[in-house]
N, C-alpha and C. Protein backbone atom coordinates (compact mmCIF):
# COMPACT_ATOMS: atom_id res chain seq x y z
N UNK A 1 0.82 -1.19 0.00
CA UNK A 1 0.00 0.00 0.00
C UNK A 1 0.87 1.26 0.00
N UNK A 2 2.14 1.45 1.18
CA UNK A 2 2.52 2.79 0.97
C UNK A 2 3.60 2.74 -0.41
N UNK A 3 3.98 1.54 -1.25
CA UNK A 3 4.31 1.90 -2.33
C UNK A 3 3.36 2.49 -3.51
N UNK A 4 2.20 2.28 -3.78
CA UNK A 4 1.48 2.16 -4.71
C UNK A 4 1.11 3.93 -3.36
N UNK A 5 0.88 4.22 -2.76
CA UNK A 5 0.86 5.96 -2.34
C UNK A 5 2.25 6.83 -2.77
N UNK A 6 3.71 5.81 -2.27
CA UNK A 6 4.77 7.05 -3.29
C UNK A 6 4.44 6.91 -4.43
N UNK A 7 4.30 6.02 -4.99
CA UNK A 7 3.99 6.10 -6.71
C UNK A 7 3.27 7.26 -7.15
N UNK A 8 2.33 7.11 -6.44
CA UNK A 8 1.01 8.42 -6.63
C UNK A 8 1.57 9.51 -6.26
N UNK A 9 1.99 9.73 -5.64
CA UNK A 9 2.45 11.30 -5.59
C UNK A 9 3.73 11.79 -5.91
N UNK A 10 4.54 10.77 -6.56
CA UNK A 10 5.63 10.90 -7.07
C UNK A 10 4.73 11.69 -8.76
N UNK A 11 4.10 10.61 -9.52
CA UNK A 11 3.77 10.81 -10.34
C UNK A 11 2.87 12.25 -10.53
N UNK A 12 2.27 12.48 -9.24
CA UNK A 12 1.46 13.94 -9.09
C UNK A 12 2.44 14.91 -9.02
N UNK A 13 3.60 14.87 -8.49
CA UNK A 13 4.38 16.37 -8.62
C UNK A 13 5.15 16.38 -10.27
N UNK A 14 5.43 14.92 -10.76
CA UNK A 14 5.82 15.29 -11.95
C UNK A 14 4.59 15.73 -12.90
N UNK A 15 3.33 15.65 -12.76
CA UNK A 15 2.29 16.30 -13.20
C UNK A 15 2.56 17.84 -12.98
N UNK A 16 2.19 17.87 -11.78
CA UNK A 16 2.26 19.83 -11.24
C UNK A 16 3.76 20.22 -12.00
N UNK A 17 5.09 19.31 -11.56
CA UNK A 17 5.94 20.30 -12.46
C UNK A 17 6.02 20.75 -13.78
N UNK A 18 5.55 19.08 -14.11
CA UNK A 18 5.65 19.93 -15.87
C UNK A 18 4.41 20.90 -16.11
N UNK A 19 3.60 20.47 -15.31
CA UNK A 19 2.12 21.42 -15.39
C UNK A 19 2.85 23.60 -15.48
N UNK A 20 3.60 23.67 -14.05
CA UNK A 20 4.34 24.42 -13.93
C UNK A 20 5.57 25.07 -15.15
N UNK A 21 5.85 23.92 -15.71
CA UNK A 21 6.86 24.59 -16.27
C UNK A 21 6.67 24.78 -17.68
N UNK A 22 5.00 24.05 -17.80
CA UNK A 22 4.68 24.31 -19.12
C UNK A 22 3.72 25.93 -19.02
N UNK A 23 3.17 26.40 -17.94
CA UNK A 23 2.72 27.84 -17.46
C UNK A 23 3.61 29.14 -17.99
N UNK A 24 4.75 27.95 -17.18
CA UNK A 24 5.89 29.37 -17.53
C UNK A 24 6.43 29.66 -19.06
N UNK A 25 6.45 28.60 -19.90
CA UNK A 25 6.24 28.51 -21.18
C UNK A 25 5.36 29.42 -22.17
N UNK A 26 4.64 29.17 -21.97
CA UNK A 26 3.06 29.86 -21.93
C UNK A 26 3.20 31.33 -21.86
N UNK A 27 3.56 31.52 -20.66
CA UNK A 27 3.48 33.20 -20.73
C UNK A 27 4.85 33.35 -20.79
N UNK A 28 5.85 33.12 -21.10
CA UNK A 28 7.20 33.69 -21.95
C UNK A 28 6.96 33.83 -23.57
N UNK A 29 6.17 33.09 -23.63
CA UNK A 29 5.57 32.99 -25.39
C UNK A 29 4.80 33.66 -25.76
N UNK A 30 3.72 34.15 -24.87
CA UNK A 30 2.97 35.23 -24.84
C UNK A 30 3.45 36.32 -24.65
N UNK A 31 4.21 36.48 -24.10
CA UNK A 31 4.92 37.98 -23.78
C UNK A 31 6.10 38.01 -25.02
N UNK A 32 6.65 37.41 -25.67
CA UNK A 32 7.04 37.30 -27.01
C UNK A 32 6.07 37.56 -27.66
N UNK A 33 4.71 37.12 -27.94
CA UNK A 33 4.34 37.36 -28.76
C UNK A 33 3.46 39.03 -29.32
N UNK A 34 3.34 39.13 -27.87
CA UNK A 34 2.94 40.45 -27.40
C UNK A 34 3.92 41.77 -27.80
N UNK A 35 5.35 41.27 -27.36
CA UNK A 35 6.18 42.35 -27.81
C UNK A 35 6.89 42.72 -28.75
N UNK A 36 7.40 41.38 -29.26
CA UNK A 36 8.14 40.93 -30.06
C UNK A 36 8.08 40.64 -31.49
N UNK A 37 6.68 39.85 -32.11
CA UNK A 37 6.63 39.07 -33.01
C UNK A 37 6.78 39.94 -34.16
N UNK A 38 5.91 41.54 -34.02
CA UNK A 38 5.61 42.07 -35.07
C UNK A 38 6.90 42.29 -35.59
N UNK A 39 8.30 42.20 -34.85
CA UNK A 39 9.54 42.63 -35.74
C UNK A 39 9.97 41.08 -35.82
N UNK A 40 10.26 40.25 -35.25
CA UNK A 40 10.62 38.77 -35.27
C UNK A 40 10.12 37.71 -35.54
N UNK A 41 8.82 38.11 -35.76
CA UNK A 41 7.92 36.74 -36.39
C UNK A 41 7.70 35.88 -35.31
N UNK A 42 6.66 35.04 -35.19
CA UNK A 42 5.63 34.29 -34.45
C UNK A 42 7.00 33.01 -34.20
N UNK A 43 7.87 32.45 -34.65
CA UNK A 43 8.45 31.92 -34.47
C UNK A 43 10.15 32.36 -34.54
N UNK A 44 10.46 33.40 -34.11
CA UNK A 44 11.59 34.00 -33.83
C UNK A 44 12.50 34.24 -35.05
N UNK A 45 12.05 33.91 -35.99
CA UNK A 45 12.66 33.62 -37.08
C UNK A 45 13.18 35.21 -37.97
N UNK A 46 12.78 36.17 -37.58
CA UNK A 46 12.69 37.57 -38.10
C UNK A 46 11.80 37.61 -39.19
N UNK A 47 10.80 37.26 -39.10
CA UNK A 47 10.04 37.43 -40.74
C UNK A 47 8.70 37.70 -40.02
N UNK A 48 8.76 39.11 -39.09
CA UNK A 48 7.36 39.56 -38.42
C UNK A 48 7.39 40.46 -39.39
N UNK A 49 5.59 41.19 -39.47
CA UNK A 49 4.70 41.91 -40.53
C UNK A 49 5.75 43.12 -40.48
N UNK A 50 6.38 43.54 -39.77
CA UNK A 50 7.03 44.88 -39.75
C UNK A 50 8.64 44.76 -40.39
N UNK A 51 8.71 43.43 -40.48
CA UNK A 51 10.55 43.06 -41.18
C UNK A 51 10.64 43.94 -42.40
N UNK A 52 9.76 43.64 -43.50
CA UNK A 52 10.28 44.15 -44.30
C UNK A 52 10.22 46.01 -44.66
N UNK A 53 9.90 46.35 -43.99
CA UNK A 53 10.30 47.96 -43.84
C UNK A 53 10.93 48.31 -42.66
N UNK A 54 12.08 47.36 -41.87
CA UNK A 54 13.21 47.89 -41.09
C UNK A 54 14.54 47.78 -42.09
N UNK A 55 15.02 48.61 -41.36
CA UNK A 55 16.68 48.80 -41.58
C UNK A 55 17.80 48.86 -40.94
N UNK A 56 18.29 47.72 -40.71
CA UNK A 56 18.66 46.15 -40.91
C UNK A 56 17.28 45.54 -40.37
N UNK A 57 17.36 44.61 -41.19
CA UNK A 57 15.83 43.36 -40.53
C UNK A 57 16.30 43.10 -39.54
N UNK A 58 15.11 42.50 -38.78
CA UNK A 58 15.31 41.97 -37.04
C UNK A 58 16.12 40.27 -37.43
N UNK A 59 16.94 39.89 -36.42
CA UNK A 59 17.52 38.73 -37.03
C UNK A 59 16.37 38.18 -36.69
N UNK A 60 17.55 36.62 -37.03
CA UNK A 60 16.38 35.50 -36.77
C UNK A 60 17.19 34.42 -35.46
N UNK A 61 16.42 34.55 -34.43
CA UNK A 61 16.32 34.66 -32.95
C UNK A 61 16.75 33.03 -33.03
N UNK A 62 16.54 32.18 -33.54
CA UNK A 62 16.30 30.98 -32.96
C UNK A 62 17.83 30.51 -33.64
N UNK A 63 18.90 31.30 -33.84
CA UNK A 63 21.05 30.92 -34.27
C UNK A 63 21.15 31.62 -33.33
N UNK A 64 20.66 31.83 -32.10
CA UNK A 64 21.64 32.61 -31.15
C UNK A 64 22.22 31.92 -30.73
N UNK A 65 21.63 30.46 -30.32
CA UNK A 65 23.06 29.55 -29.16
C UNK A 65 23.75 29.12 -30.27
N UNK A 66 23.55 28.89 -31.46
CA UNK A 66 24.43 28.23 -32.40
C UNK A 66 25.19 29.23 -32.68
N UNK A 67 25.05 30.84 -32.79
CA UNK A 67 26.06 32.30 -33.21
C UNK A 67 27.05 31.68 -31.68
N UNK A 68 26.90 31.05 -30.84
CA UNK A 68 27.46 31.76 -29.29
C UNK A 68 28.33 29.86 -28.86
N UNK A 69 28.51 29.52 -29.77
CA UNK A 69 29.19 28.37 -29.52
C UNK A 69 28.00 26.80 -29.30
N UNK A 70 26.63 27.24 -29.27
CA UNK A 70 26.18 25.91 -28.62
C UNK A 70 25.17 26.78 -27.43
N UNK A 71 25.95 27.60 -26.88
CA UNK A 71 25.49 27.96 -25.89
C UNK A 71 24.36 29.23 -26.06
N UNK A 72 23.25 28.82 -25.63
CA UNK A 72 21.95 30.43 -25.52
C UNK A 72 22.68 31.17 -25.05
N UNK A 73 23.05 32.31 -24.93
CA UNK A 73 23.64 33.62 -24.34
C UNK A 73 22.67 34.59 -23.17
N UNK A 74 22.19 33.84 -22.44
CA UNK A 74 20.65 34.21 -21.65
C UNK A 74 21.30 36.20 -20.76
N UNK A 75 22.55 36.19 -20.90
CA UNK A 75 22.80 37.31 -20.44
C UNK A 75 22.36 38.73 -21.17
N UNK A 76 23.22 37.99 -21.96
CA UNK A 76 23.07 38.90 -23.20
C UNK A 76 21.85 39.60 -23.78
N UNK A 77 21.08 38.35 -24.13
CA UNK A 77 19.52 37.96 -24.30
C UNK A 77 18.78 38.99 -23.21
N UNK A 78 18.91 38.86 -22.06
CA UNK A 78 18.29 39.82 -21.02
C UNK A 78 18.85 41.70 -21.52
N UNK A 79 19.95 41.46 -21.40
CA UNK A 79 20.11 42.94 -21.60
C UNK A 79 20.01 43.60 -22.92
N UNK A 80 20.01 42.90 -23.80
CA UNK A 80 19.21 43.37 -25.30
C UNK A 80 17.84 44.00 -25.45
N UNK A 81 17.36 42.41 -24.47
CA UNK A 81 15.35 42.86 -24.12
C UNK A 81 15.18 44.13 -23.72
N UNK A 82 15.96 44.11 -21.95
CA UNK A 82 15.49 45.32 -21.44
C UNK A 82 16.65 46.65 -21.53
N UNK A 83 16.87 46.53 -22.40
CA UNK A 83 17.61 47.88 -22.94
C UNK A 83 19.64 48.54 -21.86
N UNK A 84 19.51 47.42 -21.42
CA UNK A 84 20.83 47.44 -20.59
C UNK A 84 21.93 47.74 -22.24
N UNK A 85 21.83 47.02 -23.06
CA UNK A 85 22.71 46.35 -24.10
C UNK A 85 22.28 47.15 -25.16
N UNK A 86 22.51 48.30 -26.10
CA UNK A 86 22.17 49.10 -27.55
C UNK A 86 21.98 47.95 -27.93
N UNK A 87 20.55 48.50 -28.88
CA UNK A 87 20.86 47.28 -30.45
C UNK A 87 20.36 48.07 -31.62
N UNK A 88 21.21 47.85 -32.10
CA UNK A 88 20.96 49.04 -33.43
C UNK A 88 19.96 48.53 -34.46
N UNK A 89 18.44 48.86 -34.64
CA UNK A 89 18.36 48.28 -35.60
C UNK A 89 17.43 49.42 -36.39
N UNK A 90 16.89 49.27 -37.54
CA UNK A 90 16.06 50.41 -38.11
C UNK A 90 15.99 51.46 -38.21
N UNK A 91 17.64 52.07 -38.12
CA UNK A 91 18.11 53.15 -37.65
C UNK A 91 18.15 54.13 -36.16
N UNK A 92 18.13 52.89 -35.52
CA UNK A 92 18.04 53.50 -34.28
C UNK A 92 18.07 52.10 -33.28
N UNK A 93 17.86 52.74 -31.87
CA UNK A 93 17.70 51.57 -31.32
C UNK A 93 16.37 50.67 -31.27
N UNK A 94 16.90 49.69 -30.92
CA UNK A 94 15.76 48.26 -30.64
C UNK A 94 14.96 49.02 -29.58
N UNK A 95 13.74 48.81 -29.35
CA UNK A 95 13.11 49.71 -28.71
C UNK A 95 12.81 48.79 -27.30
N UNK A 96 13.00 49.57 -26.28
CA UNK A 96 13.43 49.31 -25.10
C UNK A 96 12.09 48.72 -24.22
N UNK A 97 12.26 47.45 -23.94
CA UNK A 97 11.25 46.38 -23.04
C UNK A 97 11.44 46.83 -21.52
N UNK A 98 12.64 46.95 -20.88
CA UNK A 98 12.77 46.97 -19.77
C UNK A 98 11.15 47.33 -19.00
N UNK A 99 11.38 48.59 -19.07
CA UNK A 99 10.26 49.04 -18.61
C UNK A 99 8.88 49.17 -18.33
N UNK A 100 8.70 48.32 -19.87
CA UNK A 100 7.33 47.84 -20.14
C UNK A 100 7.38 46.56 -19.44
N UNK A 101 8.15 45.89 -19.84
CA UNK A 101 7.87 44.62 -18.87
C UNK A 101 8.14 44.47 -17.35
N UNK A 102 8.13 45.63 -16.62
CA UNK A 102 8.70 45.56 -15.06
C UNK A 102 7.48 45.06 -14.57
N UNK A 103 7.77 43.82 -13.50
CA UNK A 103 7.30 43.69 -12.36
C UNK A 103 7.81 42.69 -11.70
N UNK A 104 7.47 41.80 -10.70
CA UNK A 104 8.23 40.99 -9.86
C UNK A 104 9.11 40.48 -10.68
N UNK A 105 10.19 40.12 -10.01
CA UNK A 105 11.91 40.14 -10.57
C UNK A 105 12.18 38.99 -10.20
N UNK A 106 13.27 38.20 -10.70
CA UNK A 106 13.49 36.83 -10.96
C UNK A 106 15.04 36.60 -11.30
N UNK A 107 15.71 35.82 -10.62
CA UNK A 107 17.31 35.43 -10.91
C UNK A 107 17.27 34.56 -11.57
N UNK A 108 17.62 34.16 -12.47
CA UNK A 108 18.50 33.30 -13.47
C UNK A 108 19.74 33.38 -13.50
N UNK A 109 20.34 31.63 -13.46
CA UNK A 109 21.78 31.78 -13.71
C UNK A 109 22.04 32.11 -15.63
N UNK A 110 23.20 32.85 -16.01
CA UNK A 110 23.83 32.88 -17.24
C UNK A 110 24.90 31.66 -17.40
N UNK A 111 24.78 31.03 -18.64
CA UNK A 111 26.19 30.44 -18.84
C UNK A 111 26.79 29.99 -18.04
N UNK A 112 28.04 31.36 -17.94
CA UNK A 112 28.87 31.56 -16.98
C UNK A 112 28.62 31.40 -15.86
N UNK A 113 27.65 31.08 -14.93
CA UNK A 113 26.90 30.98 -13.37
C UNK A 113 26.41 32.44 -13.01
N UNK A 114 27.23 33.56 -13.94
CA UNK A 114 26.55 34.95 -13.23
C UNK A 114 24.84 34.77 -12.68
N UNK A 115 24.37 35.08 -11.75
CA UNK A 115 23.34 35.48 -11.45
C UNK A 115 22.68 36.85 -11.78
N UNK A 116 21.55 36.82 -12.90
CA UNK A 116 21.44 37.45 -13.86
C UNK A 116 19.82 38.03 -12.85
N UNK A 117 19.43 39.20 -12.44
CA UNK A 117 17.94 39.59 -11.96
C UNK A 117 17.22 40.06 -12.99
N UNK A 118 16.12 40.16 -13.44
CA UNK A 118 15.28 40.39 -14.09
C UNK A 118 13.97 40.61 -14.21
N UNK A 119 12.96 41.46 -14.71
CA UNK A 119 11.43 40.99 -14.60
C UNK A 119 11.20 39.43 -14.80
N UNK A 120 10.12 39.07 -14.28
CA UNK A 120 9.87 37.50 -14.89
C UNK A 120 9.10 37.61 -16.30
N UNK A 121 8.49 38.87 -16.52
CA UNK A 121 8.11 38.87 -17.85
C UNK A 121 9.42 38.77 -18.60
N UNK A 122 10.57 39.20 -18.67
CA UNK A 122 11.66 39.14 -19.55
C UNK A 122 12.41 38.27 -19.55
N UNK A 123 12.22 37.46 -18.10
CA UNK A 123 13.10 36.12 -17.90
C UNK A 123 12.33 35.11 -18.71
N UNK A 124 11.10 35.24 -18.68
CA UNK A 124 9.88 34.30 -19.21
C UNK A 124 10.42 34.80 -21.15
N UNK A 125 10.55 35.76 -21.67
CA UNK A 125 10.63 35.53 -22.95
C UNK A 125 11.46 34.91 -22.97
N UNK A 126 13.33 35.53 -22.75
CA UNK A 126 13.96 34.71 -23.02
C UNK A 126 14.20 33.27 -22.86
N UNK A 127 13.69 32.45 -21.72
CA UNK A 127 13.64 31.48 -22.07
C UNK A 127 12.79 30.58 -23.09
N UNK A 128 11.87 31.40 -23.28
CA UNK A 128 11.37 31.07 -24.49
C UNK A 128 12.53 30.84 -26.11
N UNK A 129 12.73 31.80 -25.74
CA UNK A 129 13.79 31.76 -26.78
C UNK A 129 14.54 30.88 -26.75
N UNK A 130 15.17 30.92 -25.70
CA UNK A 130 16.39 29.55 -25.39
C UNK A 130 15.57 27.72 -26.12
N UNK A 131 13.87 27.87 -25.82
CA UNK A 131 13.54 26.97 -26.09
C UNK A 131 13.51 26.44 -27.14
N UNK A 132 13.63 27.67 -28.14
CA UNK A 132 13.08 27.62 -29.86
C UNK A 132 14.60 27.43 -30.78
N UNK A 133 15.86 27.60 -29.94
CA UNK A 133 16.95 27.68 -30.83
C UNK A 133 17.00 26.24 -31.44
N UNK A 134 17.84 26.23 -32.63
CA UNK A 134 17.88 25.37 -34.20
C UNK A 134 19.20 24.94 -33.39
């Protein structure tokens, strides 16, 4: 009996986690899609409705860990989003998330182990991203 009870609730938290970690999925993708898509396309790819009248096109999001050795660049990635990092694009800069996306804040490790703080709306895209790389 108390095997056939760990079983059960072994199997219930791997429910709730992936339940959990498919949430957080969810709204990192949404908040991509919300901010993002119209220059990067629905699948990170840079081919959103607004690509072809920028200057330089928005890349295409999903060669970043392959541009970076293998590795997602989640640092980087953060400070691009929220405007820590210039990004030149369309004659000007990438237009700045930070702000729009502020609210409760969230550590992620980078790579490197840095401990990276962030909105969770911006931690939530980029890992999105991290999810979608080729």
């Amino acid at each position: 009996m108390t095997h056939s009870i760990t079983a059960f609730l072994a199997g219930a938290l791997l429910v709730l986690g992936t339940g959990a970690a498919q949430a957080a999925d969810t709204a990192g993708r949404t908040s991509y899609l919300d901010h993002c898509a119209v220059c990067h396309g629905t699948g990170a790819r840079g081919d959103g409705p607004m690509a072809p009248v920028l200057s330089p096109a928005p890349p295409d999001l999903t060669g970043l860990a392959a541009a970076n050795g293998g590795v997602f660049p989640m640092g980087r990635v953060l400070r691009m989003i929220d405007g820590r990092r210039e990004v030149l694009s369309h004659g000007g800069s990438m237009p700045i998330f930070g702000l729009l996306l502020d609210g409760p804040s969230r550590a992620v490790l980078a790579p490197d182990g840095t401990e990276i703080v962030a909105s969770e709306s911006l931690v939530g895209i980029a890992e999105w991203l991290a999810s979608v790389q080729r």
